[in-house]
ModelCIF file with pLDDT and N, C-alpha, C, O atoms, coordinates in Angstrom:
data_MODEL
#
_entry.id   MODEL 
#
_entity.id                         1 
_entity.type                       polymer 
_entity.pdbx_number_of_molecules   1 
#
_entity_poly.entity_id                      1 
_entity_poly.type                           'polypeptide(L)' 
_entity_poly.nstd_linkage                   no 
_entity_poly.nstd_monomer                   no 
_entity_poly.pdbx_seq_one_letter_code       
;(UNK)(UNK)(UNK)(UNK)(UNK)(UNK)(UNK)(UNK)(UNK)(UNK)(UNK)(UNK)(UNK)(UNK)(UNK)(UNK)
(UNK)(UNK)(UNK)(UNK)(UNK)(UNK)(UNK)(UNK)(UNK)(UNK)(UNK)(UNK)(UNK)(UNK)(UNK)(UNK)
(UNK)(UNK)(UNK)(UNK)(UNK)(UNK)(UNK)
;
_entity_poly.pdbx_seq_one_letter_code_can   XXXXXXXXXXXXXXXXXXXXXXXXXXXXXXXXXXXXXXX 
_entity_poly.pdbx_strand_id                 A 
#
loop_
_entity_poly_seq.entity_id 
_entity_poly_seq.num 
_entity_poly_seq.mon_id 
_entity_poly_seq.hetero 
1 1  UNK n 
1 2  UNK n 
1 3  UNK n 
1 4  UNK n 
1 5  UNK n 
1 6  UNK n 
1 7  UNK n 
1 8  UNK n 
1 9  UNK n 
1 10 UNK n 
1 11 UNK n 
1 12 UNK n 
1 13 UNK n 
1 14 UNK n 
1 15 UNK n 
1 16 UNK n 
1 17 UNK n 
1 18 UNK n 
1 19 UNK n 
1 20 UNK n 
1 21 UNK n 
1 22 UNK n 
1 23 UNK n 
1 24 UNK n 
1 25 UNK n 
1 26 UNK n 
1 27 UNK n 
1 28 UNK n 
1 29 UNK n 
1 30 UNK n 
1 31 UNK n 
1 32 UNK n 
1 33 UNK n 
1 34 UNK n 
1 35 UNK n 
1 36 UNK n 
1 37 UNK n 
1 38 UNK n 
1 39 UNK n 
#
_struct_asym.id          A 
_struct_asym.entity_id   1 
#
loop_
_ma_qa_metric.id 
_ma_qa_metric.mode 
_ma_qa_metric.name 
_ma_qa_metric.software_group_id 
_ma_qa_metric.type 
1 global pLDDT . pLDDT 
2 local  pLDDT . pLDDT 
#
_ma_qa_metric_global.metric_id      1 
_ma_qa_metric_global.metric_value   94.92 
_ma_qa_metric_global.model_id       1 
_ma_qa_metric_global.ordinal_id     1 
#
loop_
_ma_qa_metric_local.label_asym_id 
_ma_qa_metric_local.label_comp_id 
_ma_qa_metric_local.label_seq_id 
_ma_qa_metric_local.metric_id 
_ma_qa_metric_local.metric_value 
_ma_qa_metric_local.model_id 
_ma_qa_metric_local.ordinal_id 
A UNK 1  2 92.00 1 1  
A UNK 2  2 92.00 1 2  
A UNK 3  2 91.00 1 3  
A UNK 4  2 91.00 1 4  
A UNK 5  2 91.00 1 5  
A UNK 6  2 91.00 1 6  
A UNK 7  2 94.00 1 7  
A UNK 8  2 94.00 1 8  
A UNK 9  2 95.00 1 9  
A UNK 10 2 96.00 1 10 
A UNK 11 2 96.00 1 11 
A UNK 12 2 96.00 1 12 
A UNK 13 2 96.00 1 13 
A UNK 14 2 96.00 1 14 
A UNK 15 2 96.00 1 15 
A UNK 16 2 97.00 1 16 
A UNK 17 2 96.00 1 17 
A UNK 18 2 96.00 1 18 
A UNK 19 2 96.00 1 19 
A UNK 20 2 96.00 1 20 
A UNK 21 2 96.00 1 21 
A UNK 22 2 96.00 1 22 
A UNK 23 2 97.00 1 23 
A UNK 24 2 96.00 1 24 
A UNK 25 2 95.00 1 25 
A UNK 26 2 93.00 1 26 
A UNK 27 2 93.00 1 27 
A UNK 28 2 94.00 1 28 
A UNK 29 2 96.00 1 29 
A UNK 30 2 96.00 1 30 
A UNK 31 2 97.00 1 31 
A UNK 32 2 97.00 1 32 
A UNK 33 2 97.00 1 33 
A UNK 34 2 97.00 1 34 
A UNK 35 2 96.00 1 35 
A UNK 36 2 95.00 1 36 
A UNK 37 2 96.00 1 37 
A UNK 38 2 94.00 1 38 
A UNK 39 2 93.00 1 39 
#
loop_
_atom_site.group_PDB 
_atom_site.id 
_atom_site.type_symbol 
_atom_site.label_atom_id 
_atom_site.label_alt_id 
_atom_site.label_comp_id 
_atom_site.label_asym_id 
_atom_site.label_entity_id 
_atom_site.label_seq_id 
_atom_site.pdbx_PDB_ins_code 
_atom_site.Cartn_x 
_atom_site.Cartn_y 
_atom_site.Cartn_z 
_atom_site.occupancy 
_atom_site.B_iso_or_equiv 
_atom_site.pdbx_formal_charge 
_atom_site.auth_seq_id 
_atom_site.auth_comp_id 
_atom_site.auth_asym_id 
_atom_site.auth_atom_id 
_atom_site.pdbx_PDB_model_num 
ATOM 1   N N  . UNK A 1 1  ? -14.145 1.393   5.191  1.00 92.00 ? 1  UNK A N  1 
ATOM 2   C CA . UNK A 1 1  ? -14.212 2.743   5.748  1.00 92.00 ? 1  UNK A CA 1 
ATOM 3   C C  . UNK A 1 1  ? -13.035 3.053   6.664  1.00 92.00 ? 1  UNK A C  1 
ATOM 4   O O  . UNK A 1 1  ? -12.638 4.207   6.823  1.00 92.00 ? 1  UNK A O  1 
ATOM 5   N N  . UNK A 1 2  ? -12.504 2.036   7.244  1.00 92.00 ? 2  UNK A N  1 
ATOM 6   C CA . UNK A 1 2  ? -11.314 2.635   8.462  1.00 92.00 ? 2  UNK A CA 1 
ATOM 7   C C  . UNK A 1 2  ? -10.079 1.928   7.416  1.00 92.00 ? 2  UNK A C  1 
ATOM 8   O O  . UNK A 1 2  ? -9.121  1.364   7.944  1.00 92.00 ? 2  UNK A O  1 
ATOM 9   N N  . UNK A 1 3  ? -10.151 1.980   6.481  1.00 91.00 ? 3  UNK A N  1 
ATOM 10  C CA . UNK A 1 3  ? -8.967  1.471   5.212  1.00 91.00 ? 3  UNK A CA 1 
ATOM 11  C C  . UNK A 1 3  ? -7.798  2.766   5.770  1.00 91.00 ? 3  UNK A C  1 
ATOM 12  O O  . UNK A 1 3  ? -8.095  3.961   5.773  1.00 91.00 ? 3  UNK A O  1 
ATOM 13  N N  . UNK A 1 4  ? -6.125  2.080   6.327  1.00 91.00 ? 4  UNK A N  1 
ATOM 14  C CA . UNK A 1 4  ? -5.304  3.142   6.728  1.00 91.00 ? 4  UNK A CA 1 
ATOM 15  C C  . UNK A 1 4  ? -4.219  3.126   5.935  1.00 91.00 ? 4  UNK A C  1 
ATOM 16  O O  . UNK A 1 4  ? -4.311  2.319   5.009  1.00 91.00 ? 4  UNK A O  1 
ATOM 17  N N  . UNK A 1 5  ? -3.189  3.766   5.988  1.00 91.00 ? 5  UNK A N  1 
ATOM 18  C CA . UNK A 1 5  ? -1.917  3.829   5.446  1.00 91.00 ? 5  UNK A CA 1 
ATOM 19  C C  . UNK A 1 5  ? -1.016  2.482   5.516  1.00 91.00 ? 5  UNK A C  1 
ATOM 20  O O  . UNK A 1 5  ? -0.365  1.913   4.641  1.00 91.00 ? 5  UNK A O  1 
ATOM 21  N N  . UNK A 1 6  ? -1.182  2.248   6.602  1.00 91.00 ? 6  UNK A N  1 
ATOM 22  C CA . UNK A 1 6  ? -0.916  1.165   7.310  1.00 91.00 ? 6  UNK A CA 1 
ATOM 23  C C  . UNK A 1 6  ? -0.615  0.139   6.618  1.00 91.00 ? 6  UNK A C  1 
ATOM 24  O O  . UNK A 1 6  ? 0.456   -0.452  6.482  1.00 91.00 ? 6  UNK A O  1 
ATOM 25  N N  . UNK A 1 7  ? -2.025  -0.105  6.024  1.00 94.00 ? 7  UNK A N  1 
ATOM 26  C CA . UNK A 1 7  ? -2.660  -1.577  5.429  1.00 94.00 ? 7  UNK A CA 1 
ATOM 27  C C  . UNK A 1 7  ? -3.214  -0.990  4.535  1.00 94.00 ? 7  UNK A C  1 
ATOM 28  O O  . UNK A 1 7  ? -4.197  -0.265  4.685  1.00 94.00 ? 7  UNK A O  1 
ATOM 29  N N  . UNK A 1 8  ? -2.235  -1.406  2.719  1.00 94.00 ? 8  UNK A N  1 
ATOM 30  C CA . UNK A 1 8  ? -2.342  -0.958  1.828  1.00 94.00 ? 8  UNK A CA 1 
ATOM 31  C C  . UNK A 1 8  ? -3.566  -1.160  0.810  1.00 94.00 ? 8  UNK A C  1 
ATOM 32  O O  . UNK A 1 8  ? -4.087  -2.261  0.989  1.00 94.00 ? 8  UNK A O  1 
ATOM 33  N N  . UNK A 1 9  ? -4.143  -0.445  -0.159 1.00 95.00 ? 9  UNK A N  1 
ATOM 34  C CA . UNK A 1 9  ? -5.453  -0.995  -0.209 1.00 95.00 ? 9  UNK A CA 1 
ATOM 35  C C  . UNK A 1 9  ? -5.115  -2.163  -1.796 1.00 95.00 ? 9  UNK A C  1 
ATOM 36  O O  . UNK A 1 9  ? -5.915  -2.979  -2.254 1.00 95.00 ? 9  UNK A O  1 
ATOM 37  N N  . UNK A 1 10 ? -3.827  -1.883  -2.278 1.00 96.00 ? 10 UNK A N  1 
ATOM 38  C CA . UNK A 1 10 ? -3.023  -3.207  -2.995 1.00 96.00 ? 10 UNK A CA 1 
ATOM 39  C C  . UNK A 1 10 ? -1.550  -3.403  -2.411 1.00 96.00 ? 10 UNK A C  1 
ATOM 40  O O  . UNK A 1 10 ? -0.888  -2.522  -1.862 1.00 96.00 ? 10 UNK A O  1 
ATOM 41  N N  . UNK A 1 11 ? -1.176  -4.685  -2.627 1.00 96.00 ? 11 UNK A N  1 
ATOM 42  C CA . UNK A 1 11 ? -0.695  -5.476  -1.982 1.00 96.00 ? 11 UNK A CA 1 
ATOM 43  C C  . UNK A 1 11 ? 0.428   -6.550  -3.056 1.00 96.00 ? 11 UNK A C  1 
ATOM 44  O O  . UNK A 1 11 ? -0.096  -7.495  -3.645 1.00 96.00 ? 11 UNK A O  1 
ATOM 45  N N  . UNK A 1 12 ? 1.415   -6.381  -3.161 1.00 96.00 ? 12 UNK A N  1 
ATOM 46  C CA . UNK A 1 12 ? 2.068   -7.713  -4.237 1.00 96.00 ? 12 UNK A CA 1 
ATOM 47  C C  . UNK A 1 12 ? 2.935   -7.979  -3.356 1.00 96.00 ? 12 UNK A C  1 
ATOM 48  O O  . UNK A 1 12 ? 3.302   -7.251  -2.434 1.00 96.00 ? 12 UNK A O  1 
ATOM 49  N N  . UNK A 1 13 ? 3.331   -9.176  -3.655 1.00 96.00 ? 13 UNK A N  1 
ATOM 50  C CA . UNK A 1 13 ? 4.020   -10.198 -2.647 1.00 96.00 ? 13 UNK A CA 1 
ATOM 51  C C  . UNK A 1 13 ? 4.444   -11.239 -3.370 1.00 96.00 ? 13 UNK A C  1 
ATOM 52  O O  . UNK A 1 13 ? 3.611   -11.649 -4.179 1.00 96.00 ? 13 UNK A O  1 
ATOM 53  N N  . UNK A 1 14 ? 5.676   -11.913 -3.337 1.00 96.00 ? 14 UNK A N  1 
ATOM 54  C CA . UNK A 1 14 ? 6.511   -12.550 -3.526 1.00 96.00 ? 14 UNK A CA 1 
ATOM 55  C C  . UNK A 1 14 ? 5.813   -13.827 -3.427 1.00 96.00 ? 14 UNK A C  1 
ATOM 56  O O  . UNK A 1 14 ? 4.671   -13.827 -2.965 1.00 96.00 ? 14 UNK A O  1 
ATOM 57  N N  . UNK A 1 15 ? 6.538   -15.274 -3.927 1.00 96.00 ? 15 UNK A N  1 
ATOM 58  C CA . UNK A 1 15 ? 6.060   -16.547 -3.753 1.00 96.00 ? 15 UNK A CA 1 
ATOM 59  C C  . UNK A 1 15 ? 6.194   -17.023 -1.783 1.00 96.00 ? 15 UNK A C  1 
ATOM 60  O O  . UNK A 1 15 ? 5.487   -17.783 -1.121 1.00 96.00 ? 15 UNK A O  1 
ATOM 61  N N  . UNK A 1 16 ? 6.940   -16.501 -1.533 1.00 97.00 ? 16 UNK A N  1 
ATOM 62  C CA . UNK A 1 16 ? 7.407   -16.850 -0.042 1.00 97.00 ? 16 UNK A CA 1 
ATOM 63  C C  . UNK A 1 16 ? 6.338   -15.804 0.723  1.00 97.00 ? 16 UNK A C  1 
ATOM 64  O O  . UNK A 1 16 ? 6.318   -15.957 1.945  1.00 97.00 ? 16 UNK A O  1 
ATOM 65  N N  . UNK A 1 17 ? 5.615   -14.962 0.292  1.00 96.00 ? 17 UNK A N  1 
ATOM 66  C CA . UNK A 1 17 ? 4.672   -13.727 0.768  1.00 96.00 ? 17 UNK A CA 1 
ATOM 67  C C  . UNK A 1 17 ? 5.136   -12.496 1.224  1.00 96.00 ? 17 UNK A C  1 
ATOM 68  O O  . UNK A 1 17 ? 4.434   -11.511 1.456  1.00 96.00 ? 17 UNK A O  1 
ATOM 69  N N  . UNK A 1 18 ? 6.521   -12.600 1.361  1.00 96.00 ? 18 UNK A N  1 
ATOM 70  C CA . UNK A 1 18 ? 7.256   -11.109 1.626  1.00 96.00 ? 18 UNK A CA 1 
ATOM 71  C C  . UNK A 1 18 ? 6.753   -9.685  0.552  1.00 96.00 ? 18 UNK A C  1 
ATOM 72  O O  . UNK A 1 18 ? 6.853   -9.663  -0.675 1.00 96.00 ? 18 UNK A O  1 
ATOM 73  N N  . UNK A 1 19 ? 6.371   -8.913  1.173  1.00 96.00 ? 19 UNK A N  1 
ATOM 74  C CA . UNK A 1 19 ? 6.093   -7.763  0.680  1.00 96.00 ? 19 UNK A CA 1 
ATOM 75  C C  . UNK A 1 19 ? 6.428   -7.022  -0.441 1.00 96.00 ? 19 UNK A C  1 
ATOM 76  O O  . UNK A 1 19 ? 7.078   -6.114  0.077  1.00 96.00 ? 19 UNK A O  1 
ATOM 77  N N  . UNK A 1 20 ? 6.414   -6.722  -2.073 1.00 96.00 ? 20 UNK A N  1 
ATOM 78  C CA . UNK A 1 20 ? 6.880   -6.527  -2.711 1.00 96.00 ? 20 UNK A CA 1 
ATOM 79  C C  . UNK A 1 20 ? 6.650   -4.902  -3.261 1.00 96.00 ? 20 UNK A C  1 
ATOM 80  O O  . UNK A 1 20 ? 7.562   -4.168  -3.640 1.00 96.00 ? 20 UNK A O  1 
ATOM 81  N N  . UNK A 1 21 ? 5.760   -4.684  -3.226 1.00 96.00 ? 21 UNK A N  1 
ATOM 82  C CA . UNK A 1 21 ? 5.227   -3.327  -3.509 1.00 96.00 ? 21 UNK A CA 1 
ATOM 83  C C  . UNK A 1 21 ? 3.272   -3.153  -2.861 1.00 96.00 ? 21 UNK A C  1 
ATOM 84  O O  . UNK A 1 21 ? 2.424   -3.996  -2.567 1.00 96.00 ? 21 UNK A O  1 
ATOM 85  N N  . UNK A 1 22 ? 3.273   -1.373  -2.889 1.00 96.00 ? 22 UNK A N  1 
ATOM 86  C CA . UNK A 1 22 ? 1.925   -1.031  -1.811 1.00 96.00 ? 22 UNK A CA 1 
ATOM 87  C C  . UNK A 1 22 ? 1.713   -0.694  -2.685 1.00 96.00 ? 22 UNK A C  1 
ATOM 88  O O  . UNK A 1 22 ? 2.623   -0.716  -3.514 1.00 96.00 ? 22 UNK A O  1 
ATOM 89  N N  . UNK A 1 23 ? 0.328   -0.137  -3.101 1.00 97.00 ? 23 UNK A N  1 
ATOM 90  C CA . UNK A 1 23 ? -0.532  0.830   -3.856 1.00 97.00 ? 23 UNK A CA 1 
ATOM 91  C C  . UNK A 1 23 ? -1.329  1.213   -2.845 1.00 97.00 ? 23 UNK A C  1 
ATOM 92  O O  . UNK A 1 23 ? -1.887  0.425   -2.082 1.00 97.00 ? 23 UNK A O  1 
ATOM 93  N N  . UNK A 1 24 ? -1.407  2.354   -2.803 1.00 96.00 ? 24 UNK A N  1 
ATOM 94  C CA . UNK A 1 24 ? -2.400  3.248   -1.962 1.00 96.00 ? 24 UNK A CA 1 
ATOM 95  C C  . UNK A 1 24 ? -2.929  4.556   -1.877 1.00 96.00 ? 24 UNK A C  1 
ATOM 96  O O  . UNK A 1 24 ? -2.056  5.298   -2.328 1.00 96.00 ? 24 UNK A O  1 
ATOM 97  N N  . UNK A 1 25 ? -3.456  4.910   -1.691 1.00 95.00 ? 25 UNK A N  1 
ATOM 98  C CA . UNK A 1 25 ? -3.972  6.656   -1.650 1.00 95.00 ? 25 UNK A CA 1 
ATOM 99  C C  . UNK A 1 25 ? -5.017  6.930   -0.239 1.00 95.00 ? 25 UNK A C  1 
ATOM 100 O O  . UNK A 1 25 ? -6.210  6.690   -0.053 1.00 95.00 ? 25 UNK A O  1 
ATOM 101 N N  . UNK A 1 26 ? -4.491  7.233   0.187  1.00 93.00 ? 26 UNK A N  1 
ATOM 102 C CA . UNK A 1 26 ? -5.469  8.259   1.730  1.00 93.00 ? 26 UNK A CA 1 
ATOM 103 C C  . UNK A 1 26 ? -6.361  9.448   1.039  1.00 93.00 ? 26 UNK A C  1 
ATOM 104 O O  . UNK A 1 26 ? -6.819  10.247  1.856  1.00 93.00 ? 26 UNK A O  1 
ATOM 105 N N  . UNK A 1 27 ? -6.617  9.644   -0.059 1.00 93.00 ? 27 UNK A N  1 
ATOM 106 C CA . UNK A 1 27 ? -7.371  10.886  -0.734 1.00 93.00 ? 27 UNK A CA 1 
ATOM 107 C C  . UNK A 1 27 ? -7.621  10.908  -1.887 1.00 93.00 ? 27 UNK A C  1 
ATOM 108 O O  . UNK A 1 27 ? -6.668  10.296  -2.370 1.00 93.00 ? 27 UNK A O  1 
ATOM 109 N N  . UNK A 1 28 ? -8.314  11.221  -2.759 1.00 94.00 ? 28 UNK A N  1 
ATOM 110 C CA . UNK A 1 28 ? -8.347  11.649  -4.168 1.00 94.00 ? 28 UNK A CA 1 
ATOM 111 C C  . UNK A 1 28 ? -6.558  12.743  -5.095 1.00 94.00 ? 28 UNK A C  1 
ATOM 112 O O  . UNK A 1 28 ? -5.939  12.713  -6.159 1.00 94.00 ? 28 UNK A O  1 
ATOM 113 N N  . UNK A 1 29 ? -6.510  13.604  -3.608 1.00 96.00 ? 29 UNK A N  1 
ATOM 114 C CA . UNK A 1 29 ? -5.196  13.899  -4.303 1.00 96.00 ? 29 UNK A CA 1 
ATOM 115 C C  . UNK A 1 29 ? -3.509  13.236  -3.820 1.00 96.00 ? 29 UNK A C  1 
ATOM 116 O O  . UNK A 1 29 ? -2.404  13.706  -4.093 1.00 96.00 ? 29 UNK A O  1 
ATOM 117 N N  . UNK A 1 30 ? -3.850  12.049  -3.058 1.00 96.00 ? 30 UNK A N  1 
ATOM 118 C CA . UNK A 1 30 ? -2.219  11.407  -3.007 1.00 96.00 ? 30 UNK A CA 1 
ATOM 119 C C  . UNK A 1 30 ? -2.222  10.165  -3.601 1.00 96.00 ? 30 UNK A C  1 
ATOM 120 O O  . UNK A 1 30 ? -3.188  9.464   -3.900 1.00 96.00 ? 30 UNK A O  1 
ATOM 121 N N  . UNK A 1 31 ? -1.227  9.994   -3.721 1.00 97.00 ? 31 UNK A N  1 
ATOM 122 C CA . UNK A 1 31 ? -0.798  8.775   -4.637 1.00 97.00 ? 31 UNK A CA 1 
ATOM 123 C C  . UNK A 1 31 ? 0.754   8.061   -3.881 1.00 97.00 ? 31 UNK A C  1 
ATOM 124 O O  . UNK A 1 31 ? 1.819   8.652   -3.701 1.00 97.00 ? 31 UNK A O  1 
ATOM 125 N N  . UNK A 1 32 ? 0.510   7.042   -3.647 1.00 97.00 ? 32 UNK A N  1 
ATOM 126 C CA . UNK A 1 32 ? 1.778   5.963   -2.836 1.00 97.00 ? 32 UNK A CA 1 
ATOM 127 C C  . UNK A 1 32 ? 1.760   4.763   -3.645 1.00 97.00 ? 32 UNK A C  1 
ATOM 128 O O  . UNK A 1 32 ? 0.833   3.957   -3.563 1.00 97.00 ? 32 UNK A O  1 
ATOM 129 N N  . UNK A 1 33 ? 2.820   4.600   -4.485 1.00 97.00 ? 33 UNK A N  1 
ATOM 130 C CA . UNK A 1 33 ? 3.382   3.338   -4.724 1.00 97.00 ? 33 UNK A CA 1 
ATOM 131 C C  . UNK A 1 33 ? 5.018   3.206   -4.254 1.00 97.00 ? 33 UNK A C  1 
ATOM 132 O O  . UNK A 1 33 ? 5.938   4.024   -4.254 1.00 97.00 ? 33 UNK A O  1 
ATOM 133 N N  . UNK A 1 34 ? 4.936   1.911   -3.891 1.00 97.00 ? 34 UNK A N  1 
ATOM 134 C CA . UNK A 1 34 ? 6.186   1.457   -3.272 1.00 97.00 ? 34 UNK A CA 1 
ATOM 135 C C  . UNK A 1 34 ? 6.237   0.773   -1.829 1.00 97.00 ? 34 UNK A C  1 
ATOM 136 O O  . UNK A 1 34 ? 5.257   1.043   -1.135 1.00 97.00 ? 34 UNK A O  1 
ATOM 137 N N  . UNK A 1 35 ? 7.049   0.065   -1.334 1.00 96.00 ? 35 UNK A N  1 
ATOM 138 C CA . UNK A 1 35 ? 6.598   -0.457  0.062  1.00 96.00 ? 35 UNK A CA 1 
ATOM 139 C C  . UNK A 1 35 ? 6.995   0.437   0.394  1.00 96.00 ? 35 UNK A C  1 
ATOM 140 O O  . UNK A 1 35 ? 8.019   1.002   0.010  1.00 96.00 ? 35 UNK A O  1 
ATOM 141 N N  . UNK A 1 36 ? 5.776   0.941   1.689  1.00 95.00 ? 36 UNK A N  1 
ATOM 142 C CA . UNK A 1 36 ? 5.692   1.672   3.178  1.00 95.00 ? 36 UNK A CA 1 
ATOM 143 C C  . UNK A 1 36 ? 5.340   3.191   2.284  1.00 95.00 ? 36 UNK A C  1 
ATOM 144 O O  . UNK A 1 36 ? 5.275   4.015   3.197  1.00 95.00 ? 36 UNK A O  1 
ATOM 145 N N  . UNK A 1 37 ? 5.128   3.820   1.181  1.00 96.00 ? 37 UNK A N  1 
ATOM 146 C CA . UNK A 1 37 ? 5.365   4.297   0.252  1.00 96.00 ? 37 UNK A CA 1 
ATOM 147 C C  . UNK A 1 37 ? 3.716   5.306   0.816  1.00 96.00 ? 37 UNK A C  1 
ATOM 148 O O  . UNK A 1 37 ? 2.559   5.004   0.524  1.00 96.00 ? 37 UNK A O  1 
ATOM 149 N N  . UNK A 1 38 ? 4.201   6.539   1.694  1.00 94.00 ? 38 UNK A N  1 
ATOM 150 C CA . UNK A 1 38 ? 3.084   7.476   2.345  1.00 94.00 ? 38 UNK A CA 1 
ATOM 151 C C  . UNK A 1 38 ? 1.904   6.974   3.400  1.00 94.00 ? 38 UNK A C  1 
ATOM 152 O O  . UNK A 1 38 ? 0.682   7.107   3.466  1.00 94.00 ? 38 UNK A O  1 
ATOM 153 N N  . UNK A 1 39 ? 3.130   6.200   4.339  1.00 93.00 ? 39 UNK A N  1 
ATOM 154 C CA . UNK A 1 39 ? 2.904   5.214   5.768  1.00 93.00 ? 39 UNK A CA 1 
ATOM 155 C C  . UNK A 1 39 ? 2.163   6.050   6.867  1.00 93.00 ? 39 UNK A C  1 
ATOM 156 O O  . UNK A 1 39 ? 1.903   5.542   7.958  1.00 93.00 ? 39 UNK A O  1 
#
């Protein structure tokens, strides 16, 4: 329920764990892929 922009609700990451790409949406009508990608 408090799921934010912040802290993406997918997540890919590298073997070392560095950040590779976000998936996320704050709504039914936005759409964010990419890191930091509608922060």
């Amino acid at each position: 329920a408090t799921q934010s922009n912040t802290q993406p609700l997918l997540r890919l990451r590298n073997a070392a764990g560095a950040d590779l790409l976000h998936i996320h949406s704050d709504g039914p009508t936005n759409t964010f892929i990419g890191l930091n990608a509608g922060r």
